[in-house]
C-alpha atoms as a PDB file:
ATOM      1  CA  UNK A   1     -12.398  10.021 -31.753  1.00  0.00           C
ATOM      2  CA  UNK A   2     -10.899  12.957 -30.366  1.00  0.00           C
ATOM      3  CA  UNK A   3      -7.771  11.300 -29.220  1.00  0.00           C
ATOM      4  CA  UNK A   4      -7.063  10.013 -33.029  1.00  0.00           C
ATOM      5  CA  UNK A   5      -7.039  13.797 -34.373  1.00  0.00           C
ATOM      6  CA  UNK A   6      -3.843  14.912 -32.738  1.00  0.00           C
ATOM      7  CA  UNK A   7      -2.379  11.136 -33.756  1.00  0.00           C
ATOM      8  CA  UNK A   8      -3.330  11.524 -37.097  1.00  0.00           C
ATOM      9  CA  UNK A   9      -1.780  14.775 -37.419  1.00  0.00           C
ATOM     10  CA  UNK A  10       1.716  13.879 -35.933  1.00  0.00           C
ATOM     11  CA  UNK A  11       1.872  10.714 -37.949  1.00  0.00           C
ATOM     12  CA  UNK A  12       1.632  13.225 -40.849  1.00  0.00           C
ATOM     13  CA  UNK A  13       3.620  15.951 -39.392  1.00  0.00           C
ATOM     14  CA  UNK A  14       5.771  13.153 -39.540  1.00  0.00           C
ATOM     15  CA  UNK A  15       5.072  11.705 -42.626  1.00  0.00           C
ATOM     16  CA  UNK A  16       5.959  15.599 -44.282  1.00  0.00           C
ATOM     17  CA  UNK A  17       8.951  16.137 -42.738  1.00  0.00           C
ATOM     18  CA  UNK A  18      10.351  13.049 -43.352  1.00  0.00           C
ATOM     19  CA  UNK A  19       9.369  13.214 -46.981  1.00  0.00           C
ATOM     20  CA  UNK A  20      11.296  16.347 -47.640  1.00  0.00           C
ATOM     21  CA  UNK A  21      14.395  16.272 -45.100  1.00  0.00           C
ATOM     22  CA  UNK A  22      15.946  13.081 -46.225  1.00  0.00           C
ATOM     23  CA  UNK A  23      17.083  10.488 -44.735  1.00  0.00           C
ATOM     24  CA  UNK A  24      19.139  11.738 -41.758  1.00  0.00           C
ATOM     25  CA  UNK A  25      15.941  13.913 -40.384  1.00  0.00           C
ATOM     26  CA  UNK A  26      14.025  10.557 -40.673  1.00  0.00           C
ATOM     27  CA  UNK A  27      16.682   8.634 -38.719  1.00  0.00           C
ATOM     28  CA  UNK A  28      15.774  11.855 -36.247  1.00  0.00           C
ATOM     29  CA  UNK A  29      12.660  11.751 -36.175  1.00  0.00           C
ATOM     30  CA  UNK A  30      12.701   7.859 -35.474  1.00  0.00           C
ATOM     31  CA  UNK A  31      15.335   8.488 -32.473  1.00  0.00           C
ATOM     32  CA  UNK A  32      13.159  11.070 -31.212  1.00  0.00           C
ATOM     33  CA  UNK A  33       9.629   9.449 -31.166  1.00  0.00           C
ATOM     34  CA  UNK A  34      11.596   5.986 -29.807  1.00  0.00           C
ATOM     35  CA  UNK A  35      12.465   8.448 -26.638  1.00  0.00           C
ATOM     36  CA  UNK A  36       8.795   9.385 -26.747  1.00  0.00           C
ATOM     37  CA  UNK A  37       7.853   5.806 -26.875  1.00  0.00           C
ATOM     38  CA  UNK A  38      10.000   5.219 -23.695  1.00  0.00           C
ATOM     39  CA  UNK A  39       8.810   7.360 -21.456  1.00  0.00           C
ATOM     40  CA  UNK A  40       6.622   5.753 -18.336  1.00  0.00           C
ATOM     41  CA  UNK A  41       3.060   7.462 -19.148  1.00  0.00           C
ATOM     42  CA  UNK A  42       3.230   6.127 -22.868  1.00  0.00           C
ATOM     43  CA  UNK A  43       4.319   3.002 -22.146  1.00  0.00           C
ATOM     44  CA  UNK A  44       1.798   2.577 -20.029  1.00  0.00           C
ATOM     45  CA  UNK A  45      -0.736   3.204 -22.308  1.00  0.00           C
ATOM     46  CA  UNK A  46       0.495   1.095 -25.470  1.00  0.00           C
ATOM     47  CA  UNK A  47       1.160  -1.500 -22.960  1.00  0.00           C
ATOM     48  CA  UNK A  48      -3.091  -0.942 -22.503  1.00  0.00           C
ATOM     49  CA  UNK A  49      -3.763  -0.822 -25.956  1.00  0.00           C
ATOM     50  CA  UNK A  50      -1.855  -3.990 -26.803  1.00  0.00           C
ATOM     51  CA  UNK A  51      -3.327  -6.149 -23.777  1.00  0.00           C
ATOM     52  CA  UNK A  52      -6.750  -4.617 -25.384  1.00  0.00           C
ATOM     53  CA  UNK A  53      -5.791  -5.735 -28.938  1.00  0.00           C
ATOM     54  CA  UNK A  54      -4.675  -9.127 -28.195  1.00  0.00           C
ATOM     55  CA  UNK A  55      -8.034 -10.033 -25.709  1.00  0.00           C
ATOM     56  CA  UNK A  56     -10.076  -8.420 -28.380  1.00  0.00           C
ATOM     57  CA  UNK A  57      -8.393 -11.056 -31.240  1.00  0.00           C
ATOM     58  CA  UNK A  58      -8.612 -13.912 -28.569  1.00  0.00           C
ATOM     59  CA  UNK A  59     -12.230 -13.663 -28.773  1.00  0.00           C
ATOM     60  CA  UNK A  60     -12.755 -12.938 -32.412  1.00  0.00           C
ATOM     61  CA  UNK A  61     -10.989 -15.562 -32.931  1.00  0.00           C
ATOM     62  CA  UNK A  62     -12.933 -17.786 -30.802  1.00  0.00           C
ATOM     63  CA  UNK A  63     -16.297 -17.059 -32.430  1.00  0.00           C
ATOM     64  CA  UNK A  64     -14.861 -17.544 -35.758  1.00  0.00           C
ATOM     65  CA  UNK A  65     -13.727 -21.061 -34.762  1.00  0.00           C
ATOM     66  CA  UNK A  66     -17.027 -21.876 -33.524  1.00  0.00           C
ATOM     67  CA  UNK A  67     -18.048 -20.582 -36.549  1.00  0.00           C
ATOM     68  CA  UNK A  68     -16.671 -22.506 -38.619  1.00  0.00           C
ATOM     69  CA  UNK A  69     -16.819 -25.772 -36.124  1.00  0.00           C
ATOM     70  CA  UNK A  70     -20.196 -25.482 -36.849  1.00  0.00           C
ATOM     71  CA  UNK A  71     -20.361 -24.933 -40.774  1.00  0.00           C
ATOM     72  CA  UNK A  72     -18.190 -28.258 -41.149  1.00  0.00           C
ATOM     73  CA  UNK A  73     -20.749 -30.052 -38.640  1.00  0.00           C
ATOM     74  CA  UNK A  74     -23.194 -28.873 -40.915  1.00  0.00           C
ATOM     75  CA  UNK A  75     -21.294 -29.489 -44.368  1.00  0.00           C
ATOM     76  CA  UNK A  76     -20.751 -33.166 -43.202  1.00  0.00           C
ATOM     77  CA  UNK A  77     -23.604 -34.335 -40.994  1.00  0.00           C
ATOM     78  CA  UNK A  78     -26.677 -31.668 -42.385  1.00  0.00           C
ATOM     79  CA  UNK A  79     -28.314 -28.679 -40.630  1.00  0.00           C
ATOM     80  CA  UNK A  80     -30.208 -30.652 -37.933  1.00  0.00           C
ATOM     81  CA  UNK A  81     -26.528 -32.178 -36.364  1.00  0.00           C
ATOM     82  CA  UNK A  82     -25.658 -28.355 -34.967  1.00  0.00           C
ATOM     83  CA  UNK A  83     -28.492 -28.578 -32.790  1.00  0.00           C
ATOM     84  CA  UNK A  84     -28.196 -32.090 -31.449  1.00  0.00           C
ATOM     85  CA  UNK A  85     -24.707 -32.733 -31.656  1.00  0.00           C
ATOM     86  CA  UNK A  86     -23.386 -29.454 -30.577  1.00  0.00           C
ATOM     87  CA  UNK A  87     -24.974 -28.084 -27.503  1.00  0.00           C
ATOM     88  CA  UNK A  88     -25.584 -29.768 -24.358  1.00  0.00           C
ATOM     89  CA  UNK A  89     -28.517 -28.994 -22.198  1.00  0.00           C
ATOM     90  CA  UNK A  90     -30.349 -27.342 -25.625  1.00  0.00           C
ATOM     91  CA  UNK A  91     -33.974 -26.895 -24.960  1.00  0.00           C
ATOM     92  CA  UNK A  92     -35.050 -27.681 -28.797  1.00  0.00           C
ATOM     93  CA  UNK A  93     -35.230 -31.608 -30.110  1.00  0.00           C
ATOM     94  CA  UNK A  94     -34.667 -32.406 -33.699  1.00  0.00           C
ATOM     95  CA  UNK A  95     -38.096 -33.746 -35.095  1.00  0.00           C
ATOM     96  CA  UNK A  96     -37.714 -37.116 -36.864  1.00  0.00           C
ATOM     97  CA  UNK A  97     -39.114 -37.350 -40.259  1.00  0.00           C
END
């Protein structure tokens, strides 16, 4: 939390003096924080954060699809398919009625 303070008050820093000094002190601005951007220690860590961001969405993404795998198994074959049809090795039986 503390590191999103001092981001939070550059982007509106930012945000202010953009707002009031037009466009050429936004075109500025931009040119400066793209130098910012470049520089080796804050590359570095965006190039963290984004590696972060996209494993963090690969595996969201794989739990909804299992998700929802298993809501159309159970749409089209019932509730007692997930537990048969869908995981090897699984402990549990499906009592016949």
């Amino acid at each position: 939390m503390a590191t999103k303070i001092p981001f939070a008050i550059g982007m509106g820093v930012g945000y202010v003096l953009g707002a009031r000094a037009g466009r050429a002190q936004y075109e500025r601005i931009k040119a400066a924080a793209a130098r910012v951007a470049e520089q080796p220690f804050v590359r570095q860590k965006i190039d963290t954060a984004s590696a972060r961001v996209s494993q963090a969405v690969r595996a969201q993404g794989e739990a909804v699809t299992d998700k929802v795998a298993d809501a159309v198994k159970d749409r089209l074959f019932g509730p007692s398919s997930a537990g048969s049809a869908g995981s090897a090795g699984s402990s549990s039986t499906p009592s016949a009625t």
